[in-house]
N, C-alpha and C. Protein backbone atom coordinates (compact mmCIF):
# COMPACT_ATOMS: atom_id res chain seq x y z
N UNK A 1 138.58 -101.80 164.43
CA UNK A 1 139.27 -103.03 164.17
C UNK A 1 139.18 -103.90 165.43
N UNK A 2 138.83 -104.94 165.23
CA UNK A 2 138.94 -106.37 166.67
C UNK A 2 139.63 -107.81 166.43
N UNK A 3 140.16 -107.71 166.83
CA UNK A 3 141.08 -109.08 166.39
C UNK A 3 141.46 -110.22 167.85
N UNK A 4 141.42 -111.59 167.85
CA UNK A 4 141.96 -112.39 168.79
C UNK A 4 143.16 -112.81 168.87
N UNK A 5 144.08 -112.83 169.86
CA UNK A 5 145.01 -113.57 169.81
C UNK A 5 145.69 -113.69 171.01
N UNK A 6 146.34 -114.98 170.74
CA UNK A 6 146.94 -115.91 171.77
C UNK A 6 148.61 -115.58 172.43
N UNK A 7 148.43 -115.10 173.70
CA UNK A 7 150.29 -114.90 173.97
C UNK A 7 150.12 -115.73 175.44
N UNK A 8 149.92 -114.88 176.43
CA UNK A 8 149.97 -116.46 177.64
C UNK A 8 149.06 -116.50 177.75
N UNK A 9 147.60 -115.54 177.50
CA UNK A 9 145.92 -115.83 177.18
C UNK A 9 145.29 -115.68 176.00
N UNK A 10 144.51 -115.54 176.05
CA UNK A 10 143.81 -115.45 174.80
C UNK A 10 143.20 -114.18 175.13
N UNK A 11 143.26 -112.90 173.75
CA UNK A 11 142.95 -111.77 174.52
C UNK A 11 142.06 -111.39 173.31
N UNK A 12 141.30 -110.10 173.32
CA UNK A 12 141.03 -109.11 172.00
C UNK A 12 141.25 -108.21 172.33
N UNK A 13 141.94 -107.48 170.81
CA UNK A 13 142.62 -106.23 171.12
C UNK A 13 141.63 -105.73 169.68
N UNK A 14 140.89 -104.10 170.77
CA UNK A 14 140.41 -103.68 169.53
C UNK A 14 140.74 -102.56 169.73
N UNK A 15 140.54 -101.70 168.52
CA UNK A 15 140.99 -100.34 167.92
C UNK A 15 140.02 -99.39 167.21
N UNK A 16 139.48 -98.16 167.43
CA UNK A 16 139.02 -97.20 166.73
C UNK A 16 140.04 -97.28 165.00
N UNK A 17 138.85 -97.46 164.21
CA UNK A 17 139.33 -97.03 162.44
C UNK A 17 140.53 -95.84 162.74
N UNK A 18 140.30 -94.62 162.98
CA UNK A 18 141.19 -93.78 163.30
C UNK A 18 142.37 -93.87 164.11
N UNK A 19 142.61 -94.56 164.97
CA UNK A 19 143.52 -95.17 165.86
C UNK A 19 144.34 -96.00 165.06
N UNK A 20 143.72 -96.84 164.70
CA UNK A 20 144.39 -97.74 163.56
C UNK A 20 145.41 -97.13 162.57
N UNK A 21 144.73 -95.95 162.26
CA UNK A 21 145.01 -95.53 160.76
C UNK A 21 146.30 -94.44 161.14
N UNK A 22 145.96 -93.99 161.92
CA UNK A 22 147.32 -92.82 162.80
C UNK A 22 148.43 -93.66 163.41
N UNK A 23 147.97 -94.79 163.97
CA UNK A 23 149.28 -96.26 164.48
C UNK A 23 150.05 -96.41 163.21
N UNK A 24 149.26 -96.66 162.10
CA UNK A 24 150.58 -97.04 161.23
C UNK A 24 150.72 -96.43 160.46
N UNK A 25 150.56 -94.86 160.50
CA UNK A 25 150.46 -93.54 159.84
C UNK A 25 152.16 -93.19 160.62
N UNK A 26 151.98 -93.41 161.91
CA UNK A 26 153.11 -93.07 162.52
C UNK A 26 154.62 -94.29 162.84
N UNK A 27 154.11 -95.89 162.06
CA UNK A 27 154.75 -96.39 162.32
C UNK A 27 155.37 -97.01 163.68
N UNK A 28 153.72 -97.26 164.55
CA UNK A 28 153.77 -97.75 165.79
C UNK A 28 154.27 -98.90 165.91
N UNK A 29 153.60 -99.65 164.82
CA UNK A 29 154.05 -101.28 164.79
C UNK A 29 155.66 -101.85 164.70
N UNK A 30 156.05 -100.56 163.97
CA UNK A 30 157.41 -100.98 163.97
C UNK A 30 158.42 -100.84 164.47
N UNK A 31 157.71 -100.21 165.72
CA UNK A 31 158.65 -99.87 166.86
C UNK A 31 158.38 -100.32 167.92
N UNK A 32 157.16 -101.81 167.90
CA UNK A 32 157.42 -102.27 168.84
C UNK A 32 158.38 -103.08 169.42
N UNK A 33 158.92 -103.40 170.89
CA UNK A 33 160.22 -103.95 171.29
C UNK A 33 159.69 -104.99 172.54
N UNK A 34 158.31 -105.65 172.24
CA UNK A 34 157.91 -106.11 173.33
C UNK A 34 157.37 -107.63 172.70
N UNK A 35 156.87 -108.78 173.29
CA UNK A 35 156.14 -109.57 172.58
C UNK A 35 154.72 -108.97 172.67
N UNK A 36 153.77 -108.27 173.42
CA UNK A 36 152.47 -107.68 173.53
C UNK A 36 152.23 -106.98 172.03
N UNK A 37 153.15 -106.48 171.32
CA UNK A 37 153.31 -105.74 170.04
C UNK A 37 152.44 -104.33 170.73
N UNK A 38 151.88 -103.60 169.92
CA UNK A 38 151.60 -102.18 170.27
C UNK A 38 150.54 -101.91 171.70
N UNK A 39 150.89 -101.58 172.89
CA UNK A 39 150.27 -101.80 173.52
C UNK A 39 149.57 -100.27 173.78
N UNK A 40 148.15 -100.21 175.04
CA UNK A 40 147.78 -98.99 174.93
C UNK A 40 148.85 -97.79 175.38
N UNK A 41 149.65 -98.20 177.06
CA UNK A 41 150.71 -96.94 176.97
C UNK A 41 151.34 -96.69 175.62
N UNK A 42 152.21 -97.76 175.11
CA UNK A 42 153.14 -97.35 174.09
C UNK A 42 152.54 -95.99 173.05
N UNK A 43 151.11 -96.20 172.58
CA UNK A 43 150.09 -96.06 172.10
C UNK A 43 149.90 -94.26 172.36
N UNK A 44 149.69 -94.07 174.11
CA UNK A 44 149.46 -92.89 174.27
C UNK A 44 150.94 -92.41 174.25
N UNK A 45 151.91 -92.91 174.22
CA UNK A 45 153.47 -92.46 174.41
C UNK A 45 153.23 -91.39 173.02
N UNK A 46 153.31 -92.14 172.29
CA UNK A 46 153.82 -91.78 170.48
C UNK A 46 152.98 -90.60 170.39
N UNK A 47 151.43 -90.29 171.05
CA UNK A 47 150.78 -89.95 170.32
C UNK A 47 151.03 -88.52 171.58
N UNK A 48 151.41 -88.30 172.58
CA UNK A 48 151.76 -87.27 173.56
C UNK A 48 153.15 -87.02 172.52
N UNK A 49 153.88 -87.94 172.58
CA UNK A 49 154.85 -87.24 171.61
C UNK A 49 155.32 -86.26 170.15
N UNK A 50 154.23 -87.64 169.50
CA UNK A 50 153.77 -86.61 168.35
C UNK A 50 153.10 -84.76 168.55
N UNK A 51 152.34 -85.31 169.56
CA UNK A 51 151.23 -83.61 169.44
C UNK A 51 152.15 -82.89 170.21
N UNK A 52 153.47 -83.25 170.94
CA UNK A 52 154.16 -81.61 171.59
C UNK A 52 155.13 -81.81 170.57
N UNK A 53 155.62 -82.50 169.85
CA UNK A 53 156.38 -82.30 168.29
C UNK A 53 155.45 -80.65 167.80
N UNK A 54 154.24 -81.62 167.43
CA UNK A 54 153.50 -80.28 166.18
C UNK A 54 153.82 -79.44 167.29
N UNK A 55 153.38 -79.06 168.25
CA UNK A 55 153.00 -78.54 169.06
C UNK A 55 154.62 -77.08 168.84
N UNK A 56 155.37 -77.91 169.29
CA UNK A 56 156.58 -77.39 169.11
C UNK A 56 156.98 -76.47 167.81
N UNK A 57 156.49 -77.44 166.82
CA UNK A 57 157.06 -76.55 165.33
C UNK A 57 155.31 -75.77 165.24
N UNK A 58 154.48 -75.80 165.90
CA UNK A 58 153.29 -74.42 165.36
C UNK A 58 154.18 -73.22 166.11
N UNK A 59 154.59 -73.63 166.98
CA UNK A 59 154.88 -72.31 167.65
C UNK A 59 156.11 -72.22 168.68
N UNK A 60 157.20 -72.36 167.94
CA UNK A 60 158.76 -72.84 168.47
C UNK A 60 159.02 -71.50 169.41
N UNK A 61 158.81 -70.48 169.19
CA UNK A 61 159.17 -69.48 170.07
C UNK A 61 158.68 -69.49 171.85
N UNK A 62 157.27 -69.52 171.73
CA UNK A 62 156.79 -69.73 172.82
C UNK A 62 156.31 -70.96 173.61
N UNK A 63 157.10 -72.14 172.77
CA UNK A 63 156.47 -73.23 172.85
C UNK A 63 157.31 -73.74 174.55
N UNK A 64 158.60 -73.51 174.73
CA UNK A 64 159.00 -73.88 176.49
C UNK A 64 157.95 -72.93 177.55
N UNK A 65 157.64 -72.05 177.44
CA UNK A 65 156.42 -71.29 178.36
C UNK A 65 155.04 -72.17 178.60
N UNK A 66 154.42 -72.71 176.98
CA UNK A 66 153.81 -73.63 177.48
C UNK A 66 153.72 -74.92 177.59
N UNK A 67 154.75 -75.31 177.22
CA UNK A 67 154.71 -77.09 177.37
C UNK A 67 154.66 -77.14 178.43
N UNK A 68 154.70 -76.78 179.86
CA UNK A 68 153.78 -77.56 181.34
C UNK A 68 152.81 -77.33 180.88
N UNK A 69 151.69 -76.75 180.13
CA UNK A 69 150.22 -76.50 180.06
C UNK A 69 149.84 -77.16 179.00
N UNK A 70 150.70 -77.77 178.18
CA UNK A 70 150.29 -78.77 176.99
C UNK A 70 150.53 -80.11 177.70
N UNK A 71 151.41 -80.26 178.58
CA UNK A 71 151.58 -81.86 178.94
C UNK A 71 150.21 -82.07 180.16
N UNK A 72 149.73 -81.54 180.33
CA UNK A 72 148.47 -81.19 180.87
C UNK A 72 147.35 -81.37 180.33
N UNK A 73 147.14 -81.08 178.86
CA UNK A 73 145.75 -81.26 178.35
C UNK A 73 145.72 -82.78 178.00
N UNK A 74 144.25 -83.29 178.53
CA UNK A 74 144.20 -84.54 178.19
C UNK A 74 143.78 -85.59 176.86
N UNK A 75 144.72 -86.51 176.68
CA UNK A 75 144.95 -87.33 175.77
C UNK A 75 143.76 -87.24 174.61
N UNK A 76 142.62 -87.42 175.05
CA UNK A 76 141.99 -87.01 173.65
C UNK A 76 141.83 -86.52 173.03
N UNK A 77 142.26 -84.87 173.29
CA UNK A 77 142.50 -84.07 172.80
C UNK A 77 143.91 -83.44 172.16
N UNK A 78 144.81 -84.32 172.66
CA UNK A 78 146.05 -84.73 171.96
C UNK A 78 146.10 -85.18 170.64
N UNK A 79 145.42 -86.53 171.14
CA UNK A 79 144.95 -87.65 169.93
C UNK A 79 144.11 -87.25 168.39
N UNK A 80 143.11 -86.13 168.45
CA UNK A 80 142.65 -85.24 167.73
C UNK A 80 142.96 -84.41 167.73
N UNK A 81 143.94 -83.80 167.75
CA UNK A 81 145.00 -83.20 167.16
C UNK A 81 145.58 -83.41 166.08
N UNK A 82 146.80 -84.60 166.25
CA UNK A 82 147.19 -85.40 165.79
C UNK A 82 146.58 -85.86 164.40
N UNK A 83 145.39 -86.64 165.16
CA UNK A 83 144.53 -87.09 163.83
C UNK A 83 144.22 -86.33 162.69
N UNK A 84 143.75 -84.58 163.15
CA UNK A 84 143.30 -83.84 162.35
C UNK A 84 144.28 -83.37 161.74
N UNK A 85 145.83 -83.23 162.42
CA UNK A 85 146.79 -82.92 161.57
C UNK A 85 147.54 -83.30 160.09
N UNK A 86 147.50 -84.87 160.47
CA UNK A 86 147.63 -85.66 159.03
C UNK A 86 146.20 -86.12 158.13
N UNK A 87 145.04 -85.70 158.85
CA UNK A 87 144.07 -85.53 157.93
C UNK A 87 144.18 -84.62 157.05
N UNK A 88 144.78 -82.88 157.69
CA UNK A 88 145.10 -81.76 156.78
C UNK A 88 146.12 -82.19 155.89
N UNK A 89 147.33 -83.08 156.53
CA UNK A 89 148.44 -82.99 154.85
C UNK A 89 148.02 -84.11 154.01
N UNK A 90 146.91 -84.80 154.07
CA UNK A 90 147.06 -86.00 153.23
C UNK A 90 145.76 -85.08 152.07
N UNK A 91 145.03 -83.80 152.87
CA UNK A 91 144.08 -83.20 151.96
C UNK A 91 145.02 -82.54 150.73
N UNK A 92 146.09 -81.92 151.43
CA UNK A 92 147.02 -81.24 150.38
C UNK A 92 147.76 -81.93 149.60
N UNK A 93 148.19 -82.91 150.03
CA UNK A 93 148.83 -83.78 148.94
C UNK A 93 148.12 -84.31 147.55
């Protein structure tokens, strides 16, 4: 996705199809609280958040041992996570 628009410049903000589709899968847009609307931190916020969520309910027992070693692995591999996760429930549904 690429789109233009005007706030004190004129900018383009573009997006991976998948990025897109997990932003308002998760209801990014509507939690923005800024005039920038969804920006890239906010972006990696939700999506570090989301994957130690799953992260948490795959494996609640041992999951405080490794969350320093999950907040560690890097973001793209977060991000596909994530992605592949609601790819699996939207197969089952």
């Amino acid at each position: 996705m690429r789109s233009s628009h005007i706030l004190d410049t004129v900018y383009t903000w573009k997006a991976h199809e998948e990025c897109e589709e997990i932003a308002i899968r998760l209801k990014m847009y509507d939690n923005c609280d800024n005039d920038y609307g969804l920006t890239e931190e906010d972006f990696t916020e939700e999506i570090t958040s989301e994957y130690m969520d799953l992260m948490h309910k795959m494996n609640p027992h041992v999951f405080p041992v490794f969350k320093p070693h999950l907040e560690m692995v890097q973001f793209r591999y977060k991000l596909g996570a994530v992605i592949r996760h609601y790819k699996q429930l939207d197969k089952k549904e």
